[in-house]
C-alpha atoms as a PDB file:
ATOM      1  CA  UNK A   1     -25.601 -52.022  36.231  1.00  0.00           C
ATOM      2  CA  UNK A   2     -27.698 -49.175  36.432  1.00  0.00           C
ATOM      3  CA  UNK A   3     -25.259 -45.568  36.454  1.00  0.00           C
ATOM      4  CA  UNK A   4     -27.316 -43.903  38.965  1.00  0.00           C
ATOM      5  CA  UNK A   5     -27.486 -46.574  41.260  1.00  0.00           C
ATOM      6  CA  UNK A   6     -23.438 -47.003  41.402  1.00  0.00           C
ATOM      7  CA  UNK A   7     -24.061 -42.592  41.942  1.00  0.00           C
ATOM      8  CA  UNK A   8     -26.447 -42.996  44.748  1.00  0.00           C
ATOM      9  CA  UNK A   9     -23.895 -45.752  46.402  1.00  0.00           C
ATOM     10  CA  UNK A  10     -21.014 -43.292  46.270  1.00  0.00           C
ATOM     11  CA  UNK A  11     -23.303 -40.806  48.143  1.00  0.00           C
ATOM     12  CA  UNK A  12     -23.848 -43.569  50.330  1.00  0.00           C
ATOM     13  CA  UNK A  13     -20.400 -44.313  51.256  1.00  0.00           C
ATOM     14  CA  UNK A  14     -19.818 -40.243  51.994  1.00  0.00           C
ATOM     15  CA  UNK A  15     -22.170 -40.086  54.897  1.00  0.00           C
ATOM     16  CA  UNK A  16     -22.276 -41.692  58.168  1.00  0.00           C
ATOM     17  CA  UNK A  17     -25.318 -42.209  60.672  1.00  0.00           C
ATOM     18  CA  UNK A  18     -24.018 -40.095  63.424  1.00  0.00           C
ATOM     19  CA  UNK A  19     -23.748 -36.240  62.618  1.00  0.00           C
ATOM     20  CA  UNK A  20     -20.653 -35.170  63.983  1.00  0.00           C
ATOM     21  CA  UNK A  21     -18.403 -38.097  62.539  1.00  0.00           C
ATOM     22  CA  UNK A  22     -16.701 -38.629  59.726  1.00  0.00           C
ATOM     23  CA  UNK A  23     -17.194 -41.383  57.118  1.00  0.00           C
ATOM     24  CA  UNK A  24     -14.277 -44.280  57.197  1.00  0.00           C
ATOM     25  CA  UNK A  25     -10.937 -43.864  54.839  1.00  0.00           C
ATOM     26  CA  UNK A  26     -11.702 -47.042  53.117  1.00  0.00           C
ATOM     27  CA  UNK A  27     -15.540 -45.585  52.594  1.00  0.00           C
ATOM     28  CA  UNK A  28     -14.242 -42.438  51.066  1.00  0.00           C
ATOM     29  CA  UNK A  29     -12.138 -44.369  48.203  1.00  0.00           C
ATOM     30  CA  UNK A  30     -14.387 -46.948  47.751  1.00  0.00           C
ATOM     31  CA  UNK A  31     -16.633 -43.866  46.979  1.00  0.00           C
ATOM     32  CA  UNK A  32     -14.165 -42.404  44.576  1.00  0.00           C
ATOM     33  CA  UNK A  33     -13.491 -46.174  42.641  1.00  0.00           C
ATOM     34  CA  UNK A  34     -17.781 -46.556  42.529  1.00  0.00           C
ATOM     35  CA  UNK A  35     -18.396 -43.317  40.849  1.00  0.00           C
ATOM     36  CA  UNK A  36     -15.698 -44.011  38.406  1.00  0.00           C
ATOM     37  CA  UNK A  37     -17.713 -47.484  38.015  1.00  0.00           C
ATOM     38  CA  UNK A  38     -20.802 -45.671  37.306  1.00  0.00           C
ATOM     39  CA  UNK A  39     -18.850 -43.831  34.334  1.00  0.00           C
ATOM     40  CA  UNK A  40     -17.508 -46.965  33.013  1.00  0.00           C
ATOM     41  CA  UNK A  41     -21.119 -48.814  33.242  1.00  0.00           C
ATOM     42  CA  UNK A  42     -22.745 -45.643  31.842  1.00  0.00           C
ATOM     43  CA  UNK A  43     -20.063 -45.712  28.867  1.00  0.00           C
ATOM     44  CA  UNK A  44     -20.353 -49.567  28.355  1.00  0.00           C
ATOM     45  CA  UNK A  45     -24.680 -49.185  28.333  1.00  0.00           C
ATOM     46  CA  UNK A  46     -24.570 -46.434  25.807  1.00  0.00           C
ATOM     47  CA  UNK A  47     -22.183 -48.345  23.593  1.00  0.00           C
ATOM     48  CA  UNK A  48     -24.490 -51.579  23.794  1.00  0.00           C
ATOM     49  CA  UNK A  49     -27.837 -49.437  23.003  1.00  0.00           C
ATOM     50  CA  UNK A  50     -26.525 -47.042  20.530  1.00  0.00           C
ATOM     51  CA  UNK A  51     -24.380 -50.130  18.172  1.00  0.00           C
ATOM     52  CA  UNK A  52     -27.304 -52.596  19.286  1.00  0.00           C
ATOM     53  CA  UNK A  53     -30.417 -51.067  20.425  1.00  0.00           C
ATOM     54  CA  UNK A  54     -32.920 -52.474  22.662  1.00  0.00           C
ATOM     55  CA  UNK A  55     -32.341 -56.519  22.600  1.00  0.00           C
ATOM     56  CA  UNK A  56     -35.328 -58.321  21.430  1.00  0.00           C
ATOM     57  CA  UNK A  57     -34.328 -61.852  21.199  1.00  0.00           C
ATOM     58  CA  UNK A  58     -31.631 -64.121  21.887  1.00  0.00           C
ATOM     59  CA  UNK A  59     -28.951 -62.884  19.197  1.00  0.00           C
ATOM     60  CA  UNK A  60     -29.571 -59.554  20.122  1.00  0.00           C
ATOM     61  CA  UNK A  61     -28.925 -59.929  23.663  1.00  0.00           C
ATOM     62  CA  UNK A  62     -26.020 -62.159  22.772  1.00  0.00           C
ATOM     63  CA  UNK A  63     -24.475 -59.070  20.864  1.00  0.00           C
ATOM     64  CA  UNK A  64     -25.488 -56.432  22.857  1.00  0.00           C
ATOM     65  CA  UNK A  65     -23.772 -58.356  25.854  1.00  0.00           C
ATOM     66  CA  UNK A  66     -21.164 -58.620  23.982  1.00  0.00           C
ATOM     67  CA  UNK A  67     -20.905 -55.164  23.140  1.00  0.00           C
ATOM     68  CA  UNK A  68     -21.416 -54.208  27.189  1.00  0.00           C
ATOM     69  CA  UNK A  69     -18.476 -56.786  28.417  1.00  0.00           C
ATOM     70  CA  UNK A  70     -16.340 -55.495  25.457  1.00  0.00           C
ATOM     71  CA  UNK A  71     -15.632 -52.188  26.987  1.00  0.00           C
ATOM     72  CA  UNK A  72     -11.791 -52.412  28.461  1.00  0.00           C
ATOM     73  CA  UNK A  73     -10.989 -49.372  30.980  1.00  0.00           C
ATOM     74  CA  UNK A  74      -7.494 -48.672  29.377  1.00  0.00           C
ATOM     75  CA  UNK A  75      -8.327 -48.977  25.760  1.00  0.00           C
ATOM     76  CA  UNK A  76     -11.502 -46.568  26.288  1.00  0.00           C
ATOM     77  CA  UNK A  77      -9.687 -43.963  28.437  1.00  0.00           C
ATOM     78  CA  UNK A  78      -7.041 -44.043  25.230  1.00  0.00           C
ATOM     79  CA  UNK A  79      -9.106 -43.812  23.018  1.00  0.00           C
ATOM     80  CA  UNK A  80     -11.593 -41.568  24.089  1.00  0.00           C
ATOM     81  CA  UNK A  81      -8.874 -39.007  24.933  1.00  0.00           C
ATOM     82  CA  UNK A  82      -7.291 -39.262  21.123  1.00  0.00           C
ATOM     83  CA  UNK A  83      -9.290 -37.385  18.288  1.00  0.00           C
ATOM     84  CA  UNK A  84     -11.184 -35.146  20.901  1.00  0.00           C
ATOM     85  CA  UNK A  85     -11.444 -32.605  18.839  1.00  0.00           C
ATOM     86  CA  UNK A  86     -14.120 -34.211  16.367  1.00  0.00           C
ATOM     87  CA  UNK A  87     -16.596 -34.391  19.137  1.00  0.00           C
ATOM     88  CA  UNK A  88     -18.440 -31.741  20.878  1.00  0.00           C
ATOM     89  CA  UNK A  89     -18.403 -30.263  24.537  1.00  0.00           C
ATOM     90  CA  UNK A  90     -20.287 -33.012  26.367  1.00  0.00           C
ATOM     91  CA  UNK A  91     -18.499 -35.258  24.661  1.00  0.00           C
ATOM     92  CA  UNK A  92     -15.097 -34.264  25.372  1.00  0.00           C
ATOM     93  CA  UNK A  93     -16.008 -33.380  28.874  1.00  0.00           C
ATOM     94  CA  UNK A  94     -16.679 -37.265  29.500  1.00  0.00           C
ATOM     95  CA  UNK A  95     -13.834 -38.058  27.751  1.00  0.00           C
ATOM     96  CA  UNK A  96     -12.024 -35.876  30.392  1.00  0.00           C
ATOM     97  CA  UNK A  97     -13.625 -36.597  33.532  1.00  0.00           C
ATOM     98  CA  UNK A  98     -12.895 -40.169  32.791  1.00  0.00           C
ATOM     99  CA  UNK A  99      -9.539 -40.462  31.959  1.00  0.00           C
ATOM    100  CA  UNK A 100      -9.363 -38.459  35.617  1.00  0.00           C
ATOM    101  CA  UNK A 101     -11.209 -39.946  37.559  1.00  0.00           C
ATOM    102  CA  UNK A 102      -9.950 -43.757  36.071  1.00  0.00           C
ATOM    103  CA  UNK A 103      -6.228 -41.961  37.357  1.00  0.00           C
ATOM    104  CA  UNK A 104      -8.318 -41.326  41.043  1.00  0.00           C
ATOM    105  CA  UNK A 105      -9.771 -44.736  41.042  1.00  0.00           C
ATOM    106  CA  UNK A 106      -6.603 -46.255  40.715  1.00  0.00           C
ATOM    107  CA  UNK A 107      -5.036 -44.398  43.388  1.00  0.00           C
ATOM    108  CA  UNK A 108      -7.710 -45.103  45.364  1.00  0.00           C
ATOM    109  CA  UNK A 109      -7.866 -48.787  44.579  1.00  0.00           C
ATOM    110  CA  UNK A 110      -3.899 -48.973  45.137  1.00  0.00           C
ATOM    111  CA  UNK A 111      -2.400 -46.847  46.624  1.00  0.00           C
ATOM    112  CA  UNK A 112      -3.048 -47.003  50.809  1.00  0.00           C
ATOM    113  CA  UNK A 113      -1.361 -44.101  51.217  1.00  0.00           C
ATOM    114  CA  UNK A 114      -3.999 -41.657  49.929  1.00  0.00           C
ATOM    115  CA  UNK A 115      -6.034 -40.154  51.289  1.00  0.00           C
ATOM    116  CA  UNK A 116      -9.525 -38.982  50.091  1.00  0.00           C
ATOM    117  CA  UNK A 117     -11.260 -35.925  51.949  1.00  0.00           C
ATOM    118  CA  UNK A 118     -15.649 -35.925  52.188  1.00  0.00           C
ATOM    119  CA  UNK A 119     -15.093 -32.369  50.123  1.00  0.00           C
ATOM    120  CA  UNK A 120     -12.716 -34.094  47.469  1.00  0.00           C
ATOM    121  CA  UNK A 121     -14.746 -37.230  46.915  1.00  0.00           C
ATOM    122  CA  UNK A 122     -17.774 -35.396  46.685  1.00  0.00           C
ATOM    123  CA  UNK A 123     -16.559 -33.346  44.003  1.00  0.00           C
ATOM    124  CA  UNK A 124     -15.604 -36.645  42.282  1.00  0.00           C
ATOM    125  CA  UNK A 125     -18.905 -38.440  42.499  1.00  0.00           C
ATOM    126  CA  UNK A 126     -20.687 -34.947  40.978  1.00  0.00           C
ATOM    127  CA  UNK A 127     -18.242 -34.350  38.247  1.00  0.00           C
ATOM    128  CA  UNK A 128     -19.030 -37.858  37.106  1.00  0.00           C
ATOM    129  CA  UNK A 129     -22.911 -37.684  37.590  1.00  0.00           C
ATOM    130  CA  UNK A 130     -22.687 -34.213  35.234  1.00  0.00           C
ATOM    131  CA  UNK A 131     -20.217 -35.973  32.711  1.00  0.00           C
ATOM    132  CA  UNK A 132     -22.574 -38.637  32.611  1.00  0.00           C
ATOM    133  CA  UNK A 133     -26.031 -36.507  32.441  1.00  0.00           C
ATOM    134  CA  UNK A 134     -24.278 -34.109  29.789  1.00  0.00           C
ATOM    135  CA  UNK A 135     -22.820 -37.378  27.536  1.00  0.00           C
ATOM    136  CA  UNK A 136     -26.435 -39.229  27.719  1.00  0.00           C
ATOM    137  CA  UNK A 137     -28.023 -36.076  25.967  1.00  0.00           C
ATOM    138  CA  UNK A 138     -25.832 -35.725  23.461  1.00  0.00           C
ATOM    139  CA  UNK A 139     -26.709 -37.362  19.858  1.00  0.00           C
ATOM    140  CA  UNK A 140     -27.346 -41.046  19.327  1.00  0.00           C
ATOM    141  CA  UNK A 141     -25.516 -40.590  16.367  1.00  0.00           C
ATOM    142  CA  UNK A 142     -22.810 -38.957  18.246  1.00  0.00           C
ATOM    143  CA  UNK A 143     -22.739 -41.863  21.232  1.00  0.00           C
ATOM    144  CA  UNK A 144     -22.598 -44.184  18.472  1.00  0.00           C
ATOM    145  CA  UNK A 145     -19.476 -42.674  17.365  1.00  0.00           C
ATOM    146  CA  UNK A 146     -18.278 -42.544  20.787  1.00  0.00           C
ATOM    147  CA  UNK A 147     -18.842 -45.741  21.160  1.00  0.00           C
ATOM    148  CA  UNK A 148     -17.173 -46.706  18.208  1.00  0.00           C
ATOM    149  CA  UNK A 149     -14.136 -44.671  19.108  1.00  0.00           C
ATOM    150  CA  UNK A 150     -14.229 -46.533  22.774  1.00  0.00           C
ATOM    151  CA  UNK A 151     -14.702 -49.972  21.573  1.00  0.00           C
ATOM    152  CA  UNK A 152     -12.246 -49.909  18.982  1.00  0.00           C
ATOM    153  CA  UNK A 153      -8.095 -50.601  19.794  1.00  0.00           C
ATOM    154  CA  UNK A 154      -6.072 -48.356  17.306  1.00  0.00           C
ATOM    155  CA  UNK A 155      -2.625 -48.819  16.295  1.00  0.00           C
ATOM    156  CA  UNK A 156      -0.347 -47.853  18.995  1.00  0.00           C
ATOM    157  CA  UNK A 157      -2.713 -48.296  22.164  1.00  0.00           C
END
């Protein structure tokens, strides 16, 4: 899944065709729970290319696959929030918007009772499009190590 697609959707789901109304309920959280998608798929892409690279035959596209589907939403939000302090600003700042914006997903997957405004969500869906610009131009090396530290379950998660 392509991160700025899953963006351009949560724009989407903000707007409405007729000027002076205002987008559904339903519209607005799905909104929030797709930009927190894009995150997670933008996360789970750099992990595959930076531990992989590009896939150029069948074993490589089994384990970059593998690498992709291995991302788990809990274990990364952990994880990524634990030893913060041996990565740098973009880094962190990902780290941070995620573990947020997982917590705003989930309310808006669950929780009927909240509401979203267009302001709010829209705030969501840029913070994550930043986060996600600022992350992809950090360091391969450093992604790699991001990855590593998302991928991997440490004692006590």
């Amino acid at each position: 899944m392509s991160w700025q697609d899953l963006i351009a959707t949560s724009r989407l789901l903000t707007t409405t065709p007729h000027p002076n109304t205002q987008p559904l309920p339903d519209s607005l959280r799905r909104a929030v729970s797709t930009a927190y998608y894009a995150m997670f798929h933008a996360l789970a892409n750099s992990n595959a290319d930076c531990l992989v690279g590009t896939p150029y035959d069948a074993l490589t596209e089994h384990a970059w696959s593998r690498i992709y589907r291995g991302l788990d939403h809990n274990v990364a939000k952990r994880s990524m929030q634990r030893d913060q302090i041996l990565f740098s600003p973009q880094i962190r700042r990902f780290a941070d918007t995620f573990s947020q914006l997982q917590d705003a997903r989930h309310l808006a997957d669950y929780d009927r009772s909240k509401s979203f405004t267009v302001s709010e969500t829209l705030t969501w869906i840029d913070q994550a499009e930043e986060a996600i610009q600022n992350f992809m131009q950090a360091s391969a090396d450093e992604r790699k190590m991001a990855a590593i530290q998302s991928l991997i379950r440490g004692r006590g998660n």
